[in-house]
N, C-alpha and C. Protein backbone atom coordinates (compact mmCIF):
# COMPACT_ATOMS: atom_id res chain seq x y z
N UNK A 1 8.36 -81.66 33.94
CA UNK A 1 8.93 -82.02 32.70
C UNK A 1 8.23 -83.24 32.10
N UNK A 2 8.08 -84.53 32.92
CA UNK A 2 6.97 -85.22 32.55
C UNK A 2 5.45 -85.16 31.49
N UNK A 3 4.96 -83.64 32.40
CA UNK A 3 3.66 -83.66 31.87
C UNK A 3 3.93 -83.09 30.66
N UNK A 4 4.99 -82.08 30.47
CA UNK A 4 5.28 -81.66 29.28
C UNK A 4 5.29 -83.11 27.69
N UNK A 5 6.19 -83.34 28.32
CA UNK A 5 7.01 -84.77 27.49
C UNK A 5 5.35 -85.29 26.93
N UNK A 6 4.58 -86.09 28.38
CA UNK A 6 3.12 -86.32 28.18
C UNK A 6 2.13 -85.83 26.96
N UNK A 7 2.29 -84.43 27.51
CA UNK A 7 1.98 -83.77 26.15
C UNK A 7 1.91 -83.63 24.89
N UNK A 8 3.49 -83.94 24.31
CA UNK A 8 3.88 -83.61 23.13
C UNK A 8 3.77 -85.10 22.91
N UNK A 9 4.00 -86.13 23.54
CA UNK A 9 3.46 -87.37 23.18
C UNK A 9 2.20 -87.71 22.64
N UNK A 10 1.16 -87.43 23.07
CA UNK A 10 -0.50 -87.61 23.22
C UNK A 10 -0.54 -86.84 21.71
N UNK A 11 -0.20 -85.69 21.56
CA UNK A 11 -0.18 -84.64 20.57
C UNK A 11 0.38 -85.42 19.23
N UNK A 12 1.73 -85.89 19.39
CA UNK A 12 2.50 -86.16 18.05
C UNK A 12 1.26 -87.52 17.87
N UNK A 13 0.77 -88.12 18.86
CA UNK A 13 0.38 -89.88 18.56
C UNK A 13 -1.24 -89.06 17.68
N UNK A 14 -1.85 -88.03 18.05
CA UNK A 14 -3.02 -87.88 17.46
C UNK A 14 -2.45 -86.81 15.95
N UNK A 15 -1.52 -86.45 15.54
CA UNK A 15 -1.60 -85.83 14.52
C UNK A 15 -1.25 -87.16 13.58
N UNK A 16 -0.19 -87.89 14.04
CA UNK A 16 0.09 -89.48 12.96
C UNK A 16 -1.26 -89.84 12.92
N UNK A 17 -2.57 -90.19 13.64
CA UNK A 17 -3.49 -90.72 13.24
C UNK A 17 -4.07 -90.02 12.74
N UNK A 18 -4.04 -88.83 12.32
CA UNK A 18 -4.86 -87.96 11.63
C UNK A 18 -4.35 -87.95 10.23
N UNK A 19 -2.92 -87.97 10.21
CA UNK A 19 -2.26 -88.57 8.90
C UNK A 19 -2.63 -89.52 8.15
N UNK A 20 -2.57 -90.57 9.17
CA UNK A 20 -3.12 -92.05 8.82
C UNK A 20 -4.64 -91.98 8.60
N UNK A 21 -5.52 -91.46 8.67
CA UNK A 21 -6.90 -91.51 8.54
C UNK A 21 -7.00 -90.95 7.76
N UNK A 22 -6.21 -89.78 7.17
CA UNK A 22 -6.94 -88.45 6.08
C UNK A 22 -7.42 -87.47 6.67
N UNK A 23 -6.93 -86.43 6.56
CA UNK A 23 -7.32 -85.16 7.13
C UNK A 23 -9.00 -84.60 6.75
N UNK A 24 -9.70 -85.70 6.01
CA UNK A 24 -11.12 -85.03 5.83
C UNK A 24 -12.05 -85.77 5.35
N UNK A 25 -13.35 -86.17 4.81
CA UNK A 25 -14.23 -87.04 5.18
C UNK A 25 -14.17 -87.60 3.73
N UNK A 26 -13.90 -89.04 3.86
CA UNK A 26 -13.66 -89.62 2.22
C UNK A 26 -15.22 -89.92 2.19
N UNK A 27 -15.31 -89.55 0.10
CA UNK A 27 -16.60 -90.58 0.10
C UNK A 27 -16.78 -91.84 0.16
N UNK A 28 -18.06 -92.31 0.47
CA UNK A 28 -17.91 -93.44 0.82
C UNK A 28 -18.38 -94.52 -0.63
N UNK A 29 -17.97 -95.44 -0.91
CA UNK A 29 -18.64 -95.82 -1.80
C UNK A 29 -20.14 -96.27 -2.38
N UNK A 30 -20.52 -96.05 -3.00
CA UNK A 30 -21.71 -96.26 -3.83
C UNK A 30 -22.41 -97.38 -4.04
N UNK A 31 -23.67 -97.52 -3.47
CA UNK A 31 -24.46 -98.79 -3.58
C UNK A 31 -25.75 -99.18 -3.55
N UNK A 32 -26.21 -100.12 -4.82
CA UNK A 32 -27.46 -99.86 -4.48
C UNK A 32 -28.14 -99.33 -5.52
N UNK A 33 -29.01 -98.35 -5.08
CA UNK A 33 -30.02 -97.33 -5.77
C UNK A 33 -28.85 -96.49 -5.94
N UNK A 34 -27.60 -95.80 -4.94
CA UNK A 34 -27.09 -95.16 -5.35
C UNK A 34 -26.42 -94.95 -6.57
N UNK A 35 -26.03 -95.53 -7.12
CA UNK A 35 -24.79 -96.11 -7.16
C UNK A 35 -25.60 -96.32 -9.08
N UNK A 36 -26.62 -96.86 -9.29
CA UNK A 36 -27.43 -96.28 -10.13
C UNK A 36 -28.24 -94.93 -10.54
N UNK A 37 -28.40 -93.96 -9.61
CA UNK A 37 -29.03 -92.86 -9.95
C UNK A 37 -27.68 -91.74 -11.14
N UNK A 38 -28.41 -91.51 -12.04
CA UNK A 38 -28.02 -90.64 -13.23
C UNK A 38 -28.05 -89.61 -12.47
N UNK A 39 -26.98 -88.45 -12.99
CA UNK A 39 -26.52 -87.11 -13.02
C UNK A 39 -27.71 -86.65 -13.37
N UNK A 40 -27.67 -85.37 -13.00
CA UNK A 40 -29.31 -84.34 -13.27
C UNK A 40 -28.73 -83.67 -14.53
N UNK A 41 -30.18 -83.34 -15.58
CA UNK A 41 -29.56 -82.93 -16.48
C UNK A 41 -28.98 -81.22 -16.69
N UNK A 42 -28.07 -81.26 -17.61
CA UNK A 42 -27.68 -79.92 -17.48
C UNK A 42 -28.83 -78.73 -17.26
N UNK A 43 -28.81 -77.41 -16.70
CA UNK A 43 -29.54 -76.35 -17.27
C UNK A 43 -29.09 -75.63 -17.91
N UNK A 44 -30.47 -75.34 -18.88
CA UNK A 44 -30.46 -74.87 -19.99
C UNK A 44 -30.44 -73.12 -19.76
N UNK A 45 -29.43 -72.49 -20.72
CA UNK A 45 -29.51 -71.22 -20.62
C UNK A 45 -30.65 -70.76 -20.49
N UNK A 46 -30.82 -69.14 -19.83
CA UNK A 46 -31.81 -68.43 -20.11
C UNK A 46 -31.20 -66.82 -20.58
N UNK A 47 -32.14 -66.02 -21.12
CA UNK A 47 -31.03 -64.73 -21.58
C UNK A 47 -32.60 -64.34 -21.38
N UNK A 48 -32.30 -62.95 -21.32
CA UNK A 48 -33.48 -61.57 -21.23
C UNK A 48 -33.51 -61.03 -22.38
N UNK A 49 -34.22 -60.54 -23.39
CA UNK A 49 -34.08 -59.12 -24.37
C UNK A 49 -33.02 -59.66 -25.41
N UNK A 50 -32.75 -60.92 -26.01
CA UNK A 50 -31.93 -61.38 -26.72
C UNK A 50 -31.99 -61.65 -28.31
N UNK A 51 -31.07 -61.43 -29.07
CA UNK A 51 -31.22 -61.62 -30.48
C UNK A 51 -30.51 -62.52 -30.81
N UNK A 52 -31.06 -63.58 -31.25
CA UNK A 52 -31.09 -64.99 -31.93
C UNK A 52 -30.78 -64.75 -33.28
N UNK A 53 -29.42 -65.30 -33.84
CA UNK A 53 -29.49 -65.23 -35.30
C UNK A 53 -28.73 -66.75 -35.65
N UNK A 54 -29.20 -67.67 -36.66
CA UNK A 54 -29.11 -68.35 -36.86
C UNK A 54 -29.26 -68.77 -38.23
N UNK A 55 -28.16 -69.61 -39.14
CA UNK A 55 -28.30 -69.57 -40.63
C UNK A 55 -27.81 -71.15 -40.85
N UNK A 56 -28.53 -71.20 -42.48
CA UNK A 56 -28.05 -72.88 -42.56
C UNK A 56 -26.91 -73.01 -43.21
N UNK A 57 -26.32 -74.31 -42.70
CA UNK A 57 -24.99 -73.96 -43.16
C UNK A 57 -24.73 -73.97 -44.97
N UNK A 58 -25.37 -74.45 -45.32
CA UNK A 58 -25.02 -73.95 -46.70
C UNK A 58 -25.76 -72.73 -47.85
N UNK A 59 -25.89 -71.99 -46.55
CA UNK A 59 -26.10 -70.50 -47.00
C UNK A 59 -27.94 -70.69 -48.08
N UNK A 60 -28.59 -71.39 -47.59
CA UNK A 60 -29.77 -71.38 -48.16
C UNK A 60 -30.77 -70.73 -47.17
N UNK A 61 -30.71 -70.32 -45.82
CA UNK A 61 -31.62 -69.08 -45.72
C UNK A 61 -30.82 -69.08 -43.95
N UNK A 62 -31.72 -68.05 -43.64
CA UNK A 62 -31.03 -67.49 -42.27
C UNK A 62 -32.25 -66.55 -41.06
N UNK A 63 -31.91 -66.41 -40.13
CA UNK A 63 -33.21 -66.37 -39.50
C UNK A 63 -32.96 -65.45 -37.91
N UNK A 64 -33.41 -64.52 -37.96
CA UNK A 64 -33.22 -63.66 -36.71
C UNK A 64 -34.09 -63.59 -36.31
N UNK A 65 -34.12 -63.07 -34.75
CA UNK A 65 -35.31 -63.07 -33.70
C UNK A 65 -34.73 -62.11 -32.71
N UNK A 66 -35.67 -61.22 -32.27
CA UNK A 66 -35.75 -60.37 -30.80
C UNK A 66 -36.45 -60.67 -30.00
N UNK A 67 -36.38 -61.47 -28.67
CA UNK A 67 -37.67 -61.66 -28.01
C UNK A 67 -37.28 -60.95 -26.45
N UNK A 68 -38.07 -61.70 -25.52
CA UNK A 68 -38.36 -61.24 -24.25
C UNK A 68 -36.87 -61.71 -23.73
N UNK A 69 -37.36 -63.37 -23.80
CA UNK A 69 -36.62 -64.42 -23.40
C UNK A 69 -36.27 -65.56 -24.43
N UNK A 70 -35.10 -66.19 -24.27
CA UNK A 70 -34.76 -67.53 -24.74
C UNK A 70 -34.18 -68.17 -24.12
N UNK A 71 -34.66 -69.17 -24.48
CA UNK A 71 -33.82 -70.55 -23.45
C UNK A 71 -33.51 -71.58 -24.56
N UNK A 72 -32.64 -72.34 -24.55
CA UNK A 72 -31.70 -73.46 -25.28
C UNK A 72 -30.62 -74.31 -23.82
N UNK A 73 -31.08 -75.63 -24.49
CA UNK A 73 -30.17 -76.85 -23.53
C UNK A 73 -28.80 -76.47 -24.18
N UNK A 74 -28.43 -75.74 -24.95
CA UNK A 74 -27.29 -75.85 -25.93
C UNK A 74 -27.15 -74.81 -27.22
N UNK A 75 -25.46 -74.82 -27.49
CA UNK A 75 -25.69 -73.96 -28.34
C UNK A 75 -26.60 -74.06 -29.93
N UNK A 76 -26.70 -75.49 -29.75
CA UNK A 76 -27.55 -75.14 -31.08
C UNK A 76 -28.72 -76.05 -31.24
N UNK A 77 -29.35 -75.39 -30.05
CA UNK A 77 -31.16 -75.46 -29.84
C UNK A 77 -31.52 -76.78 -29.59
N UNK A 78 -32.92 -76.85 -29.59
CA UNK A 78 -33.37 -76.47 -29.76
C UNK A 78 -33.86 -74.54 -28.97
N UNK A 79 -34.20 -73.78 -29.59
CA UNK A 79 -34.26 -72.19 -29.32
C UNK A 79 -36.05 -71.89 -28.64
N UNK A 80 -35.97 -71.58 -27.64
CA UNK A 80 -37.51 -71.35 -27.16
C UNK A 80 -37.66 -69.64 -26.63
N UNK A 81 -38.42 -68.85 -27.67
CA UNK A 81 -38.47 -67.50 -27.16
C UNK A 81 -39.45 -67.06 -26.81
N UNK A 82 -40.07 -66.73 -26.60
CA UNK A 82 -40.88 -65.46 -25.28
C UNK A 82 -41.00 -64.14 -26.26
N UNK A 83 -42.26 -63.70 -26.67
CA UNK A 83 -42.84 -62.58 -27.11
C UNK A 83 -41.73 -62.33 -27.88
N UNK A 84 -41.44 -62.84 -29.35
CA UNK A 84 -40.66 -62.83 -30.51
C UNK A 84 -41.24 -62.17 -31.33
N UNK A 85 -39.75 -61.36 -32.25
CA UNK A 85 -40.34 -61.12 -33.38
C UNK A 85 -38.90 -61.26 -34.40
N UNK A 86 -39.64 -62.28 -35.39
CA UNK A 86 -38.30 -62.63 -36.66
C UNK A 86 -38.52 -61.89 -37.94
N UNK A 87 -37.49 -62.27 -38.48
CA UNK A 87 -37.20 -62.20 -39.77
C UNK A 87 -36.42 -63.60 -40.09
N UNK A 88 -37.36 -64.49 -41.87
CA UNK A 88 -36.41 -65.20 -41.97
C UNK A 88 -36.47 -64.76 -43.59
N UNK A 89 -35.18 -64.98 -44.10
CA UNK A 89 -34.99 -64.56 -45.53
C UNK A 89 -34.63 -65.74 -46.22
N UNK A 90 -34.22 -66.08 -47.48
CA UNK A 90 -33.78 -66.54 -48.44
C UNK A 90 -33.43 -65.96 -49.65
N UNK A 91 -31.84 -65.85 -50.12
CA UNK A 91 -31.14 -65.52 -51.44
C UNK A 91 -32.21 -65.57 -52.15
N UNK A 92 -32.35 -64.52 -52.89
CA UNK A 92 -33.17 -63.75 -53.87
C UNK A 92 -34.61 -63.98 -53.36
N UNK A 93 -34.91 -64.09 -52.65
CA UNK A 93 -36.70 -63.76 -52.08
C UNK A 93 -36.87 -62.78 -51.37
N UNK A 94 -38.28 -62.35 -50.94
CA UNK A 94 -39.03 -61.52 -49.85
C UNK A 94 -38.79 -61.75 -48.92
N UNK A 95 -37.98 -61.00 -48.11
CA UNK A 95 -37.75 -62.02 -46.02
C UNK A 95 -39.49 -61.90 -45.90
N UNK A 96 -39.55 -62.64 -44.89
CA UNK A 96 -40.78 -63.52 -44.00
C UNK A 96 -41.09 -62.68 -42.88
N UNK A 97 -41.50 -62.42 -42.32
CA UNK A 97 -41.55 -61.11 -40.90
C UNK A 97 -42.55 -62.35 -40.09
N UNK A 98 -41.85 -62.79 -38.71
CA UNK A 98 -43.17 -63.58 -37.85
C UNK A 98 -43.03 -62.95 -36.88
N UNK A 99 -44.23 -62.83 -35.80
CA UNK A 99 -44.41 -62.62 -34.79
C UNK A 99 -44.97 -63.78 -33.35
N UNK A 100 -45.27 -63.28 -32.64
CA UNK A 100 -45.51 -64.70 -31.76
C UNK A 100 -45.46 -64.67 -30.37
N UNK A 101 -46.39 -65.06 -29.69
CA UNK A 101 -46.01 -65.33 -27.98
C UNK A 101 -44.74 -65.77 -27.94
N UNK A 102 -45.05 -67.08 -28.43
CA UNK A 102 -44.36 -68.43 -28.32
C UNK A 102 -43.43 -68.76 -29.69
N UNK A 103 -42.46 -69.06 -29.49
CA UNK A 103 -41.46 -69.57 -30.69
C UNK A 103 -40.35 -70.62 -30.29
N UNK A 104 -40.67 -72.18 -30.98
CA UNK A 104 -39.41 -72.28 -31.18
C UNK A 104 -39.20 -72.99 -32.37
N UNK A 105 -37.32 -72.81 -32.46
CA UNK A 105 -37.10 -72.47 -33.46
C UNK A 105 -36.41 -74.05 -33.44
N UNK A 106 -36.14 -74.83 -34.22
CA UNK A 106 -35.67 -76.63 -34.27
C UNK A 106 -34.74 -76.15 -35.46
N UNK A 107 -33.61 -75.81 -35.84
CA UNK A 107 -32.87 -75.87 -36.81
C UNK A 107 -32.72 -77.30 -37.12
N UNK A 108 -32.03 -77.78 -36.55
CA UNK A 108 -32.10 -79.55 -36.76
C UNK A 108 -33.17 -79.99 -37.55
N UNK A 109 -34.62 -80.11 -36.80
CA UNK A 109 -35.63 -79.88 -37.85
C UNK A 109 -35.94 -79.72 -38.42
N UNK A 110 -35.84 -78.76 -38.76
CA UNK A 110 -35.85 -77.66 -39.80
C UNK A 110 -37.67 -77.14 -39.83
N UNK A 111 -37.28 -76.59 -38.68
CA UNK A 111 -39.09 -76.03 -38.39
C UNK A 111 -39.01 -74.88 -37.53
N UNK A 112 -39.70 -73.62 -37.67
CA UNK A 112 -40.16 -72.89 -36.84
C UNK A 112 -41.62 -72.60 -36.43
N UNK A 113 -41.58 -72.97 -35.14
CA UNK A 113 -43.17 -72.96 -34.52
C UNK A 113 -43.56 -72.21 -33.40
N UNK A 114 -44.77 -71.58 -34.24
CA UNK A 114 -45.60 -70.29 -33.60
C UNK A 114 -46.43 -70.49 -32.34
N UNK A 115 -46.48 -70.17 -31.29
CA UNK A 115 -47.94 -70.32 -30.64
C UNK A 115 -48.41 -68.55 -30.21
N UNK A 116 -49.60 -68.37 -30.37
CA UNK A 116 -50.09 -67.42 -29.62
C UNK A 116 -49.95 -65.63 -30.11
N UNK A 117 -50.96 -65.26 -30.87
CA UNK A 117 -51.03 -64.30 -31.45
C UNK A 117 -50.19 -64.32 -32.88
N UNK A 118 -49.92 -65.54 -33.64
CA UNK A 118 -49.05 -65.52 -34.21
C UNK A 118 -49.43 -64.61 -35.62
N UNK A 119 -48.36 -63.87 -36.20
CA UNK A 119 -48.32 -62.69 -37.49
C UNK A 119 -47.28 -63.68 -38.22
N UNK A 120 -47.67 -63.65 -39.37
CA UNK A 120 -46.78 -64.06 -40.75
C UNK A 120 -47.11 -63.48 -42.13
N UNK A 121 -46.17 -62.61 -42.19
CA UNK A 121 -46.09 -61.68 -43.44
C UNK A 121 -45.24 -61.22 -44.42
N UNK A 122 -45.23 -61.22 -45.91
CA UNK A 122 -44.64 -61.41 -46.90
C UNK A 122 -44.91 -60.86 -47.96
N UNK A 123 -44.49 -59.51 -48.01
CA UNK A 123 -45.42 -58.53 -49.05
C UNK A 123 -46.12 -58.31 -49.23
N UNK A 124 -46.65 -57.76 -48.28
CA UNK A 124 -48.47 -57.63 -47.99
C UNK A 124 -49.74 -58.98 -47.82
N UNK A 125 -48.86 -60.13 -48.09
CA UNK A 125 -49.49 -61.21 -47.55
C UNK A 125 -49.47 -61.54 -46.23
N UNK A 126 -50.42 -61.51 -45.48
CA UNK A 126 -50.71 -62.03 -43.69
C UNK A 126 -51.35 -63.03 -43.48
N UNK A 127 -50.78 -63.47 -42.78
CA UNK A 127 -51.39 -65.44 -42.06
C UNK A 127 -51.49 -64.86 -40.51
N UNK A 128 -52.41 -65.07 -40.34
CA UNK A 128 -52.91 -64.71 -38.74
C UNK A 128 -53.51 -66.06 -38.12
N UNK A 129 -52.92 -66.43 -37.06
CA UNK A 129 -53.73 -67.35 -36.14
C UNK A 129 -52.65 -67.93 -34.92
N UNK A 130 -53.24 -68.70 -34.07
CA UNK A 130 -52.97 -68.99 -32.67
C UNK A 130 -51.67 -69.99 -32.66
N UNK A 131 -51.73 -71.12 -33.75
CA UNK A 131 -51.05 -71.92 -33.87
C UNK A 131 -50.43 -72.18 -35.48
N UNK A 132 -49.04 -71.96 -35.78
CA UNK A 132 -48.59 -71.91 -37.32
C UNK A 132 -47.35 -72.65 -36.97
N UNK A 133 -46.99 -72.94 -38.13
CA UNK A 133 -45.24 -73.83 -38.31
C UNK A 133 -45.17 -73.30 -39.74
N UNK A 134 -43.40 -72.79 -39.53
CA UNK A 134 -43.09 -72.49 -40.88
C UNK A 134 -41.68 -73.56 -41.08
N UNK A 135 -41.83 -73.94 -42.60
CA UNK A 135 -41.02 -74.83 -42.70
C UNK A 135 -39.47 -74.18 -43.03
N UNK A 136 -38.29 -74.29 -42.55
CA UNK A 136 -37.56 -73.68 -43.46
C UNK A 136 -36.44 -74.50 -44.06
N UNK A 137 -37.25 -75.36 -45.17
CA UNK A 137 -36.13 -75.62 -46.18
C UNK A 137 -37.30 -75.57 -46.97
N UNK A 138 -39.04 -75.36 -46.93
CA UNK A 138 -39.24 -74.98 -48.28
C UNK A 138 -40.02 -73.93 -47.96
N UNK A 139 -39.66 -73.52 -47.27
CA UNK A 139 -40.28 -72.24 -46.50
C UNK A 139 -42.06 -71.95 -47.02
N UNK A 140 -42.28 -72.89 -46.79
CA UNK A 140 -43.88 -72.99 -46.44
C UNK A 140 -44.51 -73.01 -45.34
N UNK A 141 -45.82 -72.12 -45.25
CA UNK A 141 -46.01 -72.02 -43.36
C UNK A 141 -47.18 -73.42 -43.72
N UNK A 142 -47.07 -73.67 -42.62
CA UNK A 142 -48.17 -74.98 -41.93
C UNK A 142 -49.20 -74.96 -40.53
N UNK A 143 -50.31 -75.24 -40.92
CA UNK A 143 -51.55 -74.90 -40.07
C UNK A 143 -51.99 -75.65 -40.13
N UNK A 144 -52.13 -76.47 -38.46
CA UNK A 144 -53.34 -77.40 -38.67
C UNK A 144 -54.54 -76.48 -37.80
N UNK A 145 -54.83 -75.38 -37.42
CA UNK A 145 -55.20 -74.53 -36.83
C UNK A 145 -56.31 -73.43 -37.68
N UNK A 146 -57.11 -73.12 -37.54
CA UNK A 146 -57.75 -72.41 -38.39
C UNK A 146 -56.58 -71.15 -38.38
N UNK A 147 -56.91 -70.09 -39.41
CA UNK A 147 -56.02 -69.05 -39.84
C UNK A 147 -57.28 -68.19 -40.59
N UNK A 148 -56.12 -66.93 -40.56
CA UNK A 148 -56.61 -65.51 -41.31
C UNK A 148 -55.82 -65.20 -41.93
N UNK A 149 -56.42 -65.07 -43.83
CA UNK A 149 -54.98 -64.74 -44.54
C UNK A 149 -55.72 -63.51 -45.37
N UNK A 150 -54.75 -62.36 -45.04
CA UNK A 150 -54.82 -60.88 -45.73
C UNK A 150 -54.30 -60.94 -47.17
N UNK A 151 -54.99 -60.09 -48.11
CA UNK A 151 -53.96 -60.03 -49.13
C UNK A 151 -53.93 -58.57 -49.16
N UNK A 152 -53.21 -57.70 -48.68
CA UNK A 152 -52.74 -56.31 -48.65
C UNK A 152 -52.24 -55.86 -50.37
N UNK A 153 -52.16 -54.83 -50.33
CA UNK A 153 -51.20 -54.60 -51.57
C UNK A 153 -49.83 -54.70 -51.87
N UNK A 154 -49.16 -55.35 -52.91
CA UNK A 154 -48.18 -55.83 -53.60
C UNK A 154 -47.33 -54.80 -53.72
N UNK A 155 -45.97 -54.81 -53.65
CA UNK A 155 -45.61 -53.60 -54.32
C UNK A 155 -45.08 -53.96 -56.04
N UNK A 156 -45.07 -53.16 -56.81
CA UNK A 156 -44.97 -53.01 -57.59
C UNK A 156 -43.94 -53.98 -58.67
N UNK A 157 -44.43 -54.64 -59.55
CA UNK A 157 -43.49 -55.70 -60.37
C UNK A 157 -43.65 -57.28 -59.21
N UNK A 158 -44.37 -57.65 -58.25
CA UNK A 158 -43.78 -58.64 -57.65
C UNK A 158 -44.65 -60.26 -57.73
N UNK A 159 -45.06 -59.62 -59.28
CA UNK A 159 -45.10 -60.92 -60.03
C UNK A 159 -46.71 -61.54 -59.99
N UNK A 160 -47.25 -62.77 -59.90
CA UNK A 160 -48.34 -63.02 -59.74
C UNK A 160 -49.46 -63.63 -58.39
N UNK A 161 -50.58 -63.33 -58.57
CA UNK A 161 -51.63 -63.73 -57.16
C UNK A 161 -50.86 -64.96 -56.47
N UNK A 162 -50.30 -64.41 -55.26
CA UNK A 162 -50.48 -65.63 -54.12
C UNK A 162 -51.59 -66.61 -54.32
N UNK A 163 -51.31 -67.69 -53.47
CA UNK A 163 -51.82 -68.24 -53.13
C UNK A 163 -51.85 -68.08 -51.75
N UNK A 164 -53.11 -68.68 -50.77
CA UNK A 164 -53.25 -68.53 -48.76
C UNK A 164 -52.44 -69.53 -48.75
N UNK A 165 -52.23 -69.45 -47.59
CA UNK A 165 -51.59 -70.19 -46.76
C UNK A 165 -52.46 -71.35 -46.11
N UNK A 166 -54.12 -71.19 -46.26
CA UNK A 166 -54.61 -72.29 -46.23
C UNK A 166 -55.08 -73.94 -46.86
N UNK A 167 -53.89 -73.87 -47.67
CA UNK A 167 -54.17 -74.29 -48.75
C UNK A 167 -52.36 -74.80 -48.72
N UNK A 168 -51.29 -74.32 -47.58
CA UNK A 168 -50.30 -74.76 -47.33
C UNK A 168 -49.12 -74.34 -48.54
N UNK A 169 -49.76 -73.21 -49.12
CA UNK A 169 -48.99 -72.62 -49.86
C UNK A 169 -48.18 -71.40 -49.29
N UNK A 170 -46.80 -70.88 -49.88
CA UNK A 170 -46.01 -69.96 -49.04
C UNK A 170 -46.94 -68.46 -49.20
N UNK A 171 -46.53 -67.87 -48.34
CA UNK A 171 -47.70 -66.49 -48.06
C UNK A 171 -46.68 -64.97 -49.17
């Protein structure tokens, strides 16, 4: 009866100290280098085969994309896509048709930038080259990059000769 008693003694005295200690491993406090090191920063989405549509808020133009891939720290970008292809329009104009390895898109900015096989076309007007930026609040493309500009045929009524795009005029 003793060893019993013994028992439940030894037993009750180690579960109170287990009470008394915390049933599990506290952190310990912070010091130092620790105690200074910053949080890692968030990651940024990634999506496969995704369509990007994005407009300004006061309805002055708007801007879609299909690419491979996109990635964004956030919902509202900066937007980085992978073998893209857009459309950006503006109330009463010609939408814009781009193409592109590389795209991203800076709404904030207010810039979209091309790398790598890049196509920009606008009623039979084409801007071809490696490296382009299109602006979109005056929707002018920008090259500091040499370029190739097509003038295809017009369709019908749509007013007078372009100007290239080398020359930083809209296509």
């Amino acid at each position: 009866m003793t060893r019993v008693r013994l028992r439940i003694a030894v037993g009750a005295s180690a579960l109170a100290l287990l009470a008394l200690a915390g049933c599990g491993r506290r952190a310990l406090p912070r010091t130092g280098e620790q105690a200074e090191a910053k949080p890692a920063a968030p990651v940024s989405a990634t999506m496969e085969h995704p369509t990007l549509k994005i407009a300004d808020p006061k309805g002055a133009w708007r801007f879609e994309a299909v690419s491979k891939t996109l990635e964004a720290p956030g919902k509202d970008g900066p937007y980085r896509l992978t073998q893209a292809k857009g459309r950006f329009q503006q109330p009463g104009r010609p939408p814009v048709d781009m193409t592109a390895d590389r795209v991203l898109v800076d709404k904030q900015g207010g810039r979209i930038e091309l790398e790598g096989a890049v196509r920009i076309a606008r009623e039979g007007i084409v801007v071809e080259g490696e490296r382009i930026a299109y602006d979109l609040k005056t929707g002018k493309v920008l090259a500091d990059a040499p370029t190739k500009t097509t003038l295809g045929r017009r369709p019908a009524g749509a007013g007078a000769k372009p100007q290239t795009a080398a020359t930083g005029e809209e296509p």
